[in-house]
C-alpha atoms as a PDB file:
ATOM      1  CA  UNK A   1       1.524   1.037   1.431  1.00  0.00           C
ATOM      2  CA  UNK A   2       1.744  -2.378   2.648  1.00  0.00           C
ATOM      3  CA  UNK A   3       1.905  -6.184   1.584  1.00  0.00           C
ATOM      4  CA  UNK A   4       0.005  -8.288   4.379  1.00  0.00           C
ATOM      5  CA  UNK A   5      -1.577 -11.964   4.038  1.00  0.00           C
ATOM      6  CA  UNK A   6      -4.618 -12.831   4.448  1.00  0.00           C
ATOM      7  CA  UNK A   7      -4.214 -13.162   8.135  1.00  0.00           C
ATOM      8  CA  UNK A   8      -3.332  -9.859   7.739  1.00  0.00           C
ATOM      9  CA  UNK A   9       0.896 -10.149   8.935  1.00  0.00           C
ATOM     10  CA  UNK A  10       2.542  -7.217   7.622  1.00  0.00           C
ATOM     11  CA  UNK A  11       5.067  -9.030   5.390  1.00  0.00           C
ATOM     12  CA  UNK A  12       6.398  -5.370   4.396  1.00  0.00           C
ATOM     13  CA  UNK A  13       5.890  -1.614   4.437  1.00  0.00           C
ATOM     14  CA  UNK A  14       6.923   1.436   2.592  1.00  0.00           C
ATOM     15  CA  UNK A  15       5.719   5.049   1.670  1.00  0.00           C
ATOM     16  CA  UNK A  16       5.213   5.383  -2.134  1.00  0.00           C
ATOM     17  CA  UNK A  17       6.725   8.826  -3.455  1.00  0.00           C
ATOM     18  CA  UNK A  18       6.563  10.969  -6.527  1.00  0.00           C
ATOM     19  CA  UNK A  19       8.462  13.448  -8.254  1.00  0.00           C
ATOM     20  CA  UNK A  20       5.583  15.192  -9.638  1.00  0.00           C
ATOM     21  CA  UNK A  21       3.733  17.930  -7.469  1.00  0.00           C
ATOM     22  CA  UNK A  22       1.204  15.886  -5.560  1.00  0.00           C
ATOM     23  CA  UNK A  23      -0.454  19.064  -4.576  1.00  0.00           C
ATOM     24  CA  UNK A  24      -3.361  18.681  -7.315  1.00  0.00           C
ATOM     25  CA  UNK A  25      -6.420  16.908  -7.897  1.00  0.00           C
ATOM     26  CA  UNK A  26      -4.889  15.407 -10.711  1.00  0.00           C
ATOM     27  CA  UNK A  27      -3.547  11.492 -10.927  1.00  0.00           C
ATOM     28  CA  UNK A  28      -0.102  11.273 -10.442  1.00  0.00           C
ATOM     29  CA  UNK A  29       2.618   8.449 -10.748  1.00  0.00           C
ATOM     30  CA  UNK A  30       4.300   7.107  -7.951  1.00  0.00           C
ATOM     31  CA  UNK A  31       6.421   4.654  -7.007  1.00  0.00           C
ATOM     32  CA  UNK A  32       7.674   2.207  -4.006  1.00  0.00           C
ATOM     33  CA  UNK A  33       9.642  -1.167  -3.603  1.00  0.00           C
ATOM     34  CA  UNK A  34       8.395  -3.735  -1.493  1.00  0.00           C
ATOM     35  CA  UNK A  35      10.763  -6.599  -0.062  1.00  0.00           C
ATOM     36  CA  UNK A  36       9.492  -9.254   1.071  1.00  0.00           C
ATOM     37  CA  UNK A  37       9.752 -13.419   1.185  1.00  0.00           C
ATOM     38  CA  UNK A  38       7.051 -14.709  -0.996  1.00  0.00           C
ATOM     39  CA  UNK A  39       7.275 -18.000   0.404  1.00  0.00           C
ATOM     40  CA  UNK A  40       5.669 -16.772   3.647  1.00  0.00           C
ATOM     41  CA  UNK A  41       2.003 -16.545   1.861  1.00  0.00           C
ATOM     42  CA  UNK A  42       0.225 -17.697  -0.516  1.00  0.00           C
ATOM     43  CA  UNK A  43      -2.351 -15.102  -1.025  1.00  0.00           C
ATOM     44  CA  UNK A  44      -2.497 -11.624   0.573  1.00  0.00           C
ATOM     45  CA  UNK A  45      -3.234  -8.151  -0.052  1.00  0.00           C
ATOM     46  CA  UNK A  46      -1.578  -4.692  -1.257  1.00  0.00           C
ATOM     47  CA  UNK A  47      -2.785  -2.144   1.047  1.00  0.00           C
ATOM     48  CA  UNK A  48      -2.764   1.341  -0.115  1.00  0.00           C
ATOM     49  CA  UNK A  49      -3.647   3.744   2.224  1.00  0.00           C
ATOM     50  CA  UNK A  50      -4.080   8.024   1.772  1.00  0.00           C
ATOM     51  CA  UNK A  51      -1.817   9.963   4.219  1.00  0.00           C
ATOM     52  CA  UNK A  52      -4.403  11.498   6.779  1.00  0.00           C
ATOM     53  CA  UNK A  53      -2.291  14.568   8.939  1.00  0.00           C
ATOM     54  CA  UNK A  54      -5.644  15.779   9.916  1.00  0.00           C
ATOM     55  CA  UNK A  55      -6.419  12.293  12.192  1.00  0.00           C
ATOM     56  CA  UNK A  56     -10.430  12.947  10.776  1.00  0.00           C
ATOM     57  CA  UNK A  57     -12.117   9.385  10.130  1.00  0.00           C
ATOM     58  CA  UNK A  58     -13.246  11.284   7.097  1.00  0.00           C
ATOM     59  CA  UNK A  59     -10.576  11.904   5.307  1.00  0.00           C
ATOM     60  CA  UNK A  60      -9.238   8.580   5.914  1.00  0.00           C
ATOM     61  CA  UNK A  61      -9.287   6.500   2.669  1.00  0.00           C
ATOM     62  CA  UNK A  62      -7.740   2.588   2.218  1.00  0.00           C
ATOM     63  CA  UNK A  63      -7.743   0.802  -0.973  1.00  0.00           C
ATOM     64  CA  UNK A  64      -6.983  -3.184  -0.504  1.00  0.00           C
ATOM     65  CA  UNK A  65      -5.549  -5.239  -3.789  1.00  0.00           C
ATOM     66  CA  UNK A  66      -6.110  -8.905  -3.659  1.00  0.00           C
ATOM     67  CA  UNK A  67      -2.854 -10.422  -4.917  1.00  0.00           C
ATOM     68  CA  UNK A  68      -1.037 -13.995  -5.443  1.00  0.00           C
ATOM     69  CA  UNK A  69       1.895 -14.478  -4.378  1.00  0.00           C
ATOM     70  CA  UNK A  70       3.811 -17.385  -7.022  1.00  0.00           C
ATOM     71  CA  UNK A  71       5.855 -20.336  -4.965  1.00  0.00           C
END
């Protein structure tokens, strides 16, 4: 996952993990700390995007969050 403005800067990155068996086409929690400056932006996006070993465009999969960062 990643926090990025809407320039699209990488502001930071991290993998999200779980303790649950992610090997199921189930929902499962997960979890990942971002650290960032939020003074850098004042809107941006949380990018969330599905691990992909394979490298095939389709099973690629991004989901983009709009967010607002407070000053």
């Amino acid at each position: 996952m990643a926090l990025v403005t809407a320039e699209n800067t990488v502001l930071s990155q991290t993998a999200a993990a779980t303790e649950e068996d992610w090997m199921t086409e189930e929902m499962i929690p997960f979890s990942a700390t971002l650290t960032f400056n939020p003074q850098e932006a004042l809107i941006g996006y949380l990018r969330f995007e599905k691990a992909n070993p394979s490298g095939l465009p389709e099973n690629a999969y991004t989901y983009t969050l709009p967010v607002r960062f407070e000053q």
